[in-house]
C-alpha atoms as a PDB file:
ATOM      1  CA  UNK A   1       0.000   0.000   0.000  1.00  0.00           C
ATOM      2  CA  UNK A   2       1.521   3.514  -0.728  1.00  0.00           C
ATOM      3  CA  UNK A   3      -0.161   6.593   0.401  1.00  0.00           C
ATOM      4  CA  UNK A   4       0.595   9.939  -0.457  1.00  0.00           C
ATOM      5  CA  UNK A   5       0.581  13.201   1.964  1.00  0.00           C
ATOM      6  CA  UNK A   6      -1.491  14.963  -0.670  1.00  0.00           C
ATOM      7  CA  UNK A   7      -4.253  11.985  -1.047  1.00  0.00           C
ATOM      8  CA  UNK A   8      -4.389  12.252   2.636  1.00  0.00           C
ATOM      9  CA  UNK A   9      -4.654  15.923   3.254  1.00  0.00           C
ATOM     10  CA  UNK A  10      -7.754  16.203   0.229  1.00  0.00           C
ATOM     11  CA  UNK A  11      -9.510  13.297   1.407  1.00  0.00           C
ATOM     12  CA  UNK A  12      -8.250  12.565   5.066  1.00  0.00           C
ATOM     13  CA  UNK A  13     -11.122   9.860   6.378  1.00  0.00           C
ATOM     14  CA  UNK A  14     -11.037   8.498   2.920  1.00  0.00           C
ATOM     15  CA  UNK A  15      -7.338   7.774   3.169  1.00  0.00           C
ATOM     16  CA  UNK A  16      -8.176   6.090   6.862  1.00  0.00           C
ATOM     17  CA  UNK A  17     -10.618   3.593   5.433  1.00  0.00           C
ATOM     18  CA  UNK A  18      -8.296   2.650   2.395  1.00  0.00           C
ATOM     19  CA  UNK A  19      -5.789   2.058   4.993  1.00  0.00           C
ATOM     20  CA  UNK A  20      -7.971   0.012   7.381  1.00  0.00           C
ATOM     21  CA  UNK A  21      -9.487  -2.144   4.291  1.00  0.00           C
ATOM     22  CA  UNK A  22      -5.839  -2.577   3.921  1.00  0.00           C
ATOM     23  CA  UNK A  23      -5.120  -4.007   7.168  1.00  0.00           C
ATOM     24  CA  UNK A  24      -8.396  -6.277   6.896  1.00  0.00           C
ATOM     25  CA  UNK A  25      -9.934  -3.521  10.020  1.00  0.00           C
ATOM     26  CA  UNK A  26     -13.110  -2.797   9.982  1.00  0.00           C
ATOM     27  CA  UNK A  27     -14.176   0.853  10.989  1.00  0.00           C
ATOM     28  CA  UNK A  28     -17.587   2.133  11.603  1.00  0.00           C
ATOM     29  CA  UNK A  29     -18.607   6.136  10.372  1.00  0.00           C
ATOM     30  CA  UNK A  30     -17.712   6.861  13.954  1.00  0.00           C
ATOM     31  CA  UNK A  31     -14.623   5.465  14.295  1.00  0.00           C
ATOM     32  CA  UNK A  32     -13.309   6.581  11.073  1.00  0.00           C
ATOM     33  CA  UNK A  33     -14.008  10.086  12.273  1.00  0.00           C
ATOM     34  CA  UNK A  34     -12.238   9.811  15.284  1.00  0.00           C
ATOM     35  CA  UNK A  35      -8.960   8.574  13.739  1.00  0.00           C
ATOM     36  CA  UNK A  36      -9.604  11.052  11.433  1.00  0.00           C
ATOM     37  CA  UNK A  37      -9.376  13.454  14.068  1.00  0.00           C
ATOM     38  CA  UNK A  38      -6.320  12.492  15.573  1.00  0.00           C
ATOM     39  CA  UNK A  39      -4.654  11.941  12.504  1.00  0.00           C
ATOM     40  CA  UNK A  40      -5.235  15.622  11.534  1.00  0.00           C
ATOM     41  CA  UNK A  41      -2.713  17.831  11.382  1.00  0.00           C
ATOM     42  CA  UNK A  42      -4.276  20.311  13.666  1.00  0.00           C
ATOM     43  CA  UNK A  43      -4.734  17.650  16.331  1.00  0.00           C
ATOM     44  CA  UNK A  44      -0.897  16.514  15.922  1.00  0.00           C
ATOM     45  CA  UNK A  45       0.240  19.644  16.649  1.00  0.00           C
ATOM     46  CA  UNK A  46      -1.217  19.829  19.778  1.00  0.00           C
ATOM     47  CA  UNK A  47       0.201  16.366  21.139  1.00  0.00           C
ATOM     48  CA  UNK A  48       3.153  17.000  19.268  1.00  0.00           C
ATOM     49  CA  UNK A  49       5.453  16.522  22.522  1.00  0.00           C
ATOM     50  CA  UNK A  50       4.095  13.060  22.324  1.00  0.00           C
ATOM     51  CA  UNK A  51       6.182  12.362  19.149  1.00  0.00           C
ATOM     52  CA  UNK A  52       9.431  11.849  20.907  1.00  0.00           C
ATOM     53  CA  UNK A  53      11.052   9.122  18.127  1.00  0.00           C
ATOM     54  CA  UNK A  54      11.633   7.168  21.326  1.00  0.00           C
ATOM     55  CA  UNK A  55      12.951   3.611  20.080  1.00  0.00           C
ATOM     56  CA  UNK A  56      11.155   0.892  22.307  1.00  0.00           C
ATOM     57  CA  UNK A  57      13.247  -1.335  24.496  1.00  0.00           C
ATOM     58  CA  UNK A  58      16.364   1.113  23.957  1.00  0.00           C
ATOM     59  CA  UNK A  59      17.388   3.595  26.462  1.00  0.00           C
ATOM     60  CA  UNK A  60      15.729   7.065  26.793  1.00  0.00           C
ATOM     61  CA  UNK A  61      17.499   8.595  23.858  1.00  0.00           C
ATOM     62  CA  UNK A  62      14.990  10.126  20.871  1.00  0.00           C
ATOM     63  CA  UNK A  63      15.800   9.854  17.280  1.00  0.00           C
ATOM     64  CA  UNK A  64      13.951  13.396  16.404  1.00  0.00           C
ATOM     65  CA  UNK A  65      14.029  16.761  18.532  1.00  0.00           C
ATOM     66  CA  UNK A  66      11.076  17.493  20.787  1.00  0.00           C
ATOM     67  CA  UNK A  67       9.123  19.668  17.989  1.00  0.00           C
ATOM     68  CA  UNK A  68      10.968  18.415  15.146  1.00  0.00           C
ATOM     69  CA  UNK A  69       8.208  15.733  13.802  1.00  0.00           C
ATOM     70  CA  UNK A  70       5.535  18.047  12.439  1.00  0.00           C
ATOM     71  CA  UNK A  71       6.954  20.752  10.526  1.00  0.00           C
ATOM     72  CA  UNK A  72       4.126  23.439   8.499  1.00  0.00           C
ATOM     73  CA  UNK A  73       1.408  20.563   7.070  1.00  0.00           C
ATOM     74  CA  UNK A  74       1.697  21.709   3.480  1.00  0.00           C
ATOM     75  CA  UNK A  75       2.215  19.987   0.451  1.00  0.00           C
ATOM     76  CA  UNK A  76       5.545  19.812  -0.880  1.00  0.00           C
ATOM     77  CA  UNK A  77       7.063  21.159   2.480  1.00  0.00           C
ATOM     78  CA  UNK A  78       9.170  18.173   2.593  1.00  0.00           C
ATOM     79  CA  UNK A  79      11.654  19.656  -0.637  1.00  0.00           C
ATOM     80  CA  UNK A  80      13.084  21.656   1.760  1.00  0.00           C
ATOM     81  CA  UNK A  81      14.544  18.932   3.422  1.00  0.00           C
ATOM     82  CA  UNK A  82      15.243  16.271   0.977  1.00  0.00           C
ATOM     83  CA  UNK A  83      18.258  16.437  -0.812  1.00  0.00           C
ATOM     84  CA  UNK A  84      18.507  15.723  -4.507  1.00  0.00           C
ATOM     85  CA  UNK A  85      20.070  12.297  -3.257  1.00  0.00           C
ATOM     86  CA  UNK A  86      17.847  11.345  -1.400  1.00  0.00           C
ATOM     87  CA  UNK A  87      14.669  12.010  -3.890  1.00  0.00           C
ATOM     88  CA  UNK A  88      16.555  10.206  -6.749  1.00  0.00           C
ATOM     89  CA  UNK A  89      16.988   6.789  -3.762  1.00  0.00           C
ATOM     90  CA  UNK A  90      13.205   7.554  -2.918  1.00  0.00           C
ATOM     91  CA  UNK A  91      12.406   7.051  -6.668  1.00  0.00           C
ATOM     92  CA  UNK A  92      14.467   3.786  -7.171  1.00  0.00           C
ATOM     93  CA  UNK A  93      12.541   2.616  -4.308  1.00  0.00           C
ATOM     94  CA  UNK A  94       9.649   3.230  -4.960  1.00  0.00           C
ATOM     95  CA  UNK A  95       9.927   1.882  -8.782  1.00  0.00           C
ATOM     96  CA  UNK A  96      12.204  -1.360  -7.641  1.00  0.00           C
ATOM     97  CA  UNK A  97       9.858  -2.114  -4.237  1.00  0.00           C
ATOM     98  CA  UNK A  98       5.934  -0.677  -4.767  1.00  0.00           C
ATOM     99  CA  UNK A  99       5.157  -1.509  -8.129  1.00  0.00           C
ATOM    100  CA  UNK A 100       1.966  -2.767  -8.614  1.00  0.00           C
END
């Protein structure tokens, strides 16, 4: 399954039930709203000092910086911090691994 930032930010509770028929989870109107919810940007930021990057079972060190996982929640943000190297190794992937 490959999602896309974009797909998800037009069509956010759309993108949670593709994802749930994905995992074989079955979601009423209710419950897709509510994940909706807290899968919104706007709710993220507010719980953002919940996104640590903790690795389980490792010591207390984070892999991101408290307020470093959410950045501005628009489209195409992301260019700012992707090198040209790393976009070219995203395609391959992406071409070699997710075909359909």
């Amino acid at each position: 399954l490959l999602l896309h930032y974009a797909d998800a930010k037009k069509d956010l509770t759309g993108t949670v039930q593709k994802l749930a028929k994905f995992l074989e989870v079955d979601l009423t109107a209710r419950e897709a709203d509510e994940v909706s919810h807290k899968c919104s940007f706007q709710h993220m930021k507010t719980v953002e000092d919940k996104m640590t990057g903790m690795l389980w079972g490792h010591d207390e060190s984070s892999i991101m910086k408290v307020g470093g996982t959410l950045r501005s929640g628009r489209n195409g943000d992301g260019i700012s911090v992707v090198t040209p190297e790393m976009r070219r190794e995203w395609e391959e992937t992406v071409q070699t691994e997710l075909r359909d």
